[in-house]
C-alpha atoms as a PDB file:
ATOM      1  CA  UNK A   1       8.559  -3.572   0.307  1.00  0.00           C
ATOM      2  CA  UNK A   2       9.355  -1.211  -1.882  1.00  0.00           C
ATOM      3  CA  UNK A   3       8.534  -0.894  -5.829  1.00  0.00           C
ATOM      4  CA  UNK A   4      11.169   0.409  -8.372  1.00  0.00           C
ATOM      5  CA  UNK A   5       9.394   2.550 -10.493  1.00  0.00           C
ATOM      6  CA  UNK A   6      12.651   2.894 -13.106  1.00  0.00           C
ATOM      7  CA  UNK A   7      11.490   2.138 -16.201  1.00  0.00           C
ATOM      8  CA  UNK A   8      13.581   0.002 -18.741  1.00  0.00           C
ATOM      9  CA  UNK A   9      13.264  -0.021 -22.626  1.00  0.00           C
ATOM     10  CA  UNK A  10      12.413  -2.670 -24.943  1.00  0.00           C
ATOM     11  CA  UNK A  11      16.039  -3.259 -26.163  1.00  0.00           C
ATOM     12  CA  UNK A  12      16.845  -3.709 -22.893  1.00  0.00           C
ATOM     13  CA  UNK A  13      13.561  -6.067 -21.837  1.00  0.00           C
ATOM     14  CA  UNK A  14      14.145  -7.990 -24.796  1.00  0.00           C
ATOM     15  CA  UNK A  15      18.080  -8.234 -23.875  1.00  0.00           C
ATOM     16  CA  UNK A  16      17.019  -9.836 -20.290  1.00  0.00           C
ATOM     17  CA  UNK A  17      14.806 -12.209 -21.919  1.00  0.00           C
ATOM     18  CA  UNK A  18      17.215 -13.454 -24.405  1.00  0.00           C
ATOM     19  CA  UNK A  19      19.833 -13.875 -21.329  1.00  0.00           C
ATOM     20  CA  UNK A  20      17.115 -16.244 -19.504  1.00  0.00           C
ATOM     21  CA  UNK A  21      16.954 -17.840 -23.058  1.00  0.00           C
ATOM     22  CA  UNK A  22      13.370 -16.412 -23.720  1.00  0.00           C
ATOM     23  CA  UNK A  23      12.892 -14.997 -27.278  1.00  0.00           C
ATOM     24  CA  UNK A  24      10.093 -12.860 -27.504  1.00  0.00           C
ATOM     25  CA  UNK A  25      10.467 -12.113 -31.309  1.00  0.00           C
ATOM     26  CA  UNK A  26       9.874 -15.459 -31.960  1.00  0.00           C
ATOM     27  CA  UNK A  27       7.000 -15.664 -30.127  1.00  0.00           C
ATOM     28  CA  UNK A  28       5.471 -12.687 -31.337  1.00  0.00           C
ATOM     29  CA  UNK A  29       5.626 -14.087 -35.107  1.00  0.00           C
ATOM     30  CA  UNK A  30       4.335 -17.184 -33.589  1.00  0.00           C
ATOM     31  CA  UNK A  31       1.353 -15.736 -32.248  1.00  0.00           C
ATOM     32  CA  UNK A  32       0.987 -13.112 -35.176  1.00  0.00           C
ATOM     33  CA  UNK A  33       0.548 -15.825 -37.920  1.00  0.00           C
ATOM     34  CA  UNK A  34      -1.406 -17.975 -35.670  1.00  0.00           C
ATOM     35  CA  UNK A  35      -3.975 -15.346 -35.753  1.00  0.00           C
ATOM     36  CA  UNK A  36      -3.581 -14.416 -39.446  1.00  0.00           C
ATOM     37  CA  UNK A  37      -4.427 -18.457 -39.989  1.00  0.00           C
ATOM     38  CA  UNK A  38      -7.701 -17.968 -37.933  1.00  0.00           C
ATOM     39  CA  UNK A  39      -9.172 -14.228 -38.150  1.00  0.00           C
ATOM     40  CA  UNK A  40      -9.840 -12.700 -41.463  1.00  0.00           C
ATOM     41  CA  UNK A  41      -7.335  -9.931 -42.303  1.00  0.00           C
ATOM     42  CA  UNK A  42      -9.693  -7.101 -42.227  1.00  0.00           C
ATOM     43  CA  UNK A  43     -10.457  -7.944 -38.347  1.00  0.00           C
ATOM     44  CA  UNK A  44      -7.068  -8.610 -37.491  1.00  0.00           C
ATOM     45  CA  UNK A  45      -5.292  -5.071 -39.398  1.00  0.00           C
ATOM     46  CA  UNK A  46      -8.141  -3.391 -37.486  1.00  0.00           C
ATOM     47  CA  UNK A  47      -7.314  -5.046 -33.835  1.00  0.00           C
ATOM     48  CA  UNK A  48      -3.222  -5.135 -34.481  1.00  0.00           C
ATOM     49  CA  UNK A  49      -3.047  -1.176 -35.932  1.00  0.00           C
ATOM     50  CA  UNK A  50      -1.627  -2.379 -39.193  1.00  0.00           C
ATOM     51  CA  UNK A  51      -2.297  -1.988 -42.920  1.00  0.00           C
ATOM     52  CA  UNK A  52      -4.562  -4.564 -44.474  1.00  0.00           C
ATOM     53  CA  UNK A  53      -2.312  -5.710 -47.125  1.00  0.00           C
ATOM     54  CA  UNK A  54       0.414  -6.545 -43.911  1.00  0.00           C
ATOM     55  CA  UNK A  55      -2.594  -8.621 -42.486  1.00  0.00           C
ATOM     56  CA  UNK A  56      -3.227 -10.137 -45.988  1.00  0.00           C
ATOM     57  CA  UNK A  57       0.370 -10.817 -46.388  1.00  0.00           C
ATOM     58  CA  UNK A  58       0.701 -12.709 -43.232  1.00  0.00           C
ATOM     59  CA  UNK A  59      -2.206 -14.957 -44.241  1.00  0.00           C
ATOM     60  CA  UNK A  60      -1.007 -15.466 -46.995  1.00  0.00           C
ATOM     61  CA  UNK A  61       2.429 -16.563 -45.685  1.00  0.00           C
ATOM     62  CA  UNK A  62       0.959 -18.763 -42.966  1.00  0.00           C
ATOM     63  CA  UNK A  63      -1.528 -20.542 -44.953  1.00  0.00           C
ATOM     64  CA  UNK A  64       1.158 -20.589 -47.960  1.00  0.00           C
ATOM     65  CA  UNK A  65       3.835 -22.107 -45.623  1.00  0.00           C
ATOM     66  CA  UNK A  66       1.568 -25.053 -44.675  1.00  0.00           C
ATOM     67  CA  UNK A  67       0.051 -25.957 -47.401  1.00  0.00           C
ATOM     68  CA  UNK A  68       3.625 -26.264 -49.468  1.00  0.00           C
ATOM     69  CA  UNK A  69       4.617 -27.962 -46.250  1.00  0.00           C
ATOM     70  CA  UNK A  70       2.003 -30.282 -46.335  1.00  0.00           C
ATOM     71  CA  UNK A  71       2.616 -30.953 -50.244  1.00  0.00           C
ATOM     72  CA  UNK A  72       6.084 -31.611 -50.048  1.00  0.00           C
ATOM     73  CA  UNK A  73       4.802 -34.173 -46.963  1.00  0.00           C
ATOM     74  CA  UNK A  74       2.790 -36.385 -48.741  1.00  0.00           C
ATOM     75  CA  UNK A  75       5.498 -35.891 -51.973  1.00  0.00           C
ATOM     76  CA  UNK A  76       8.350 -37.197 -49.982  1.00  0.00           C
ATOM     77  CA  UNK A  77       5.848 -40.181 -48.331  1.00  0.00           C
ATOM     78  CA  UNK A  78       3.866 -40.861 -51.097  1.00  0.00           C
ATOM     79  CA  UNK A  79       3.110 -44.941 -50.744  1.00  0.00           C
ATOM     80  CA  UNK A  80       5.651 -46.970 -53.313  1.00  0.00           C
ATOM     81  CA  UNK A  81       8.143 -44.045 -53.062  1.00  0.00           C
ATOM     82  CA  UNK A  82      11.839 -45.212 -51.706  1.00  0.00           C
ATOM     83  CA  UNK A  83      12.252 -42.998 -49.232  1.00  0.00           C
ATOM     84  CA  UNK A  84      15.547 -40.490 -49.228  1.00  0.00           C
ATOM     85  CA  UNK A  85      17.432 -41.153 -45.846  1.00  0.00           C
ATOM     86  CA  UNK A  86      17.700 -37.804 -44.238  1.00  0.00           C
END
């Protein structure tokens, strides 16, 4: 058995992925502000390589995004509201 040792770029890994309907952007972001809602920023600039204010940024989105999720939630539901029909 032989192994191919041609090497492809990330365009192009990224292009085969999207073909088999995998999106690995997505998932990066996914995982990125997963770990930005459980690692303090300092730790997780220092492990990713990036700037701390990126890192705070990111927290701030992901914690930011669920919390005005989670407002407008219990806004829409609130008991003795009439709900809006989608």
């Amino acid at each position: 058995m032989a192994i191919r040792s041609h090497l492809i770029s990330t365009t192009q890994l990224t292009q085969r992925l999207n073909d088999l309907g995998i999106h690995p952007n997505q998932a990066r972001s996914t995982a990125l502000f997963q770990l930005a809602t459980e690692i303090p920023a300092a730790i997780l600039a220092r492990a990713l390589g990036i700037h701390t204010d990126f890192a705070v940024a990111w927290q701030r989105l992901s914690a930011g995004d669920w919390a005005n999720y989670a407002a407008e939630v219990s806004h829409c539901y609130s008991p003795g509201r009439q709900q809006d029909a989608p």
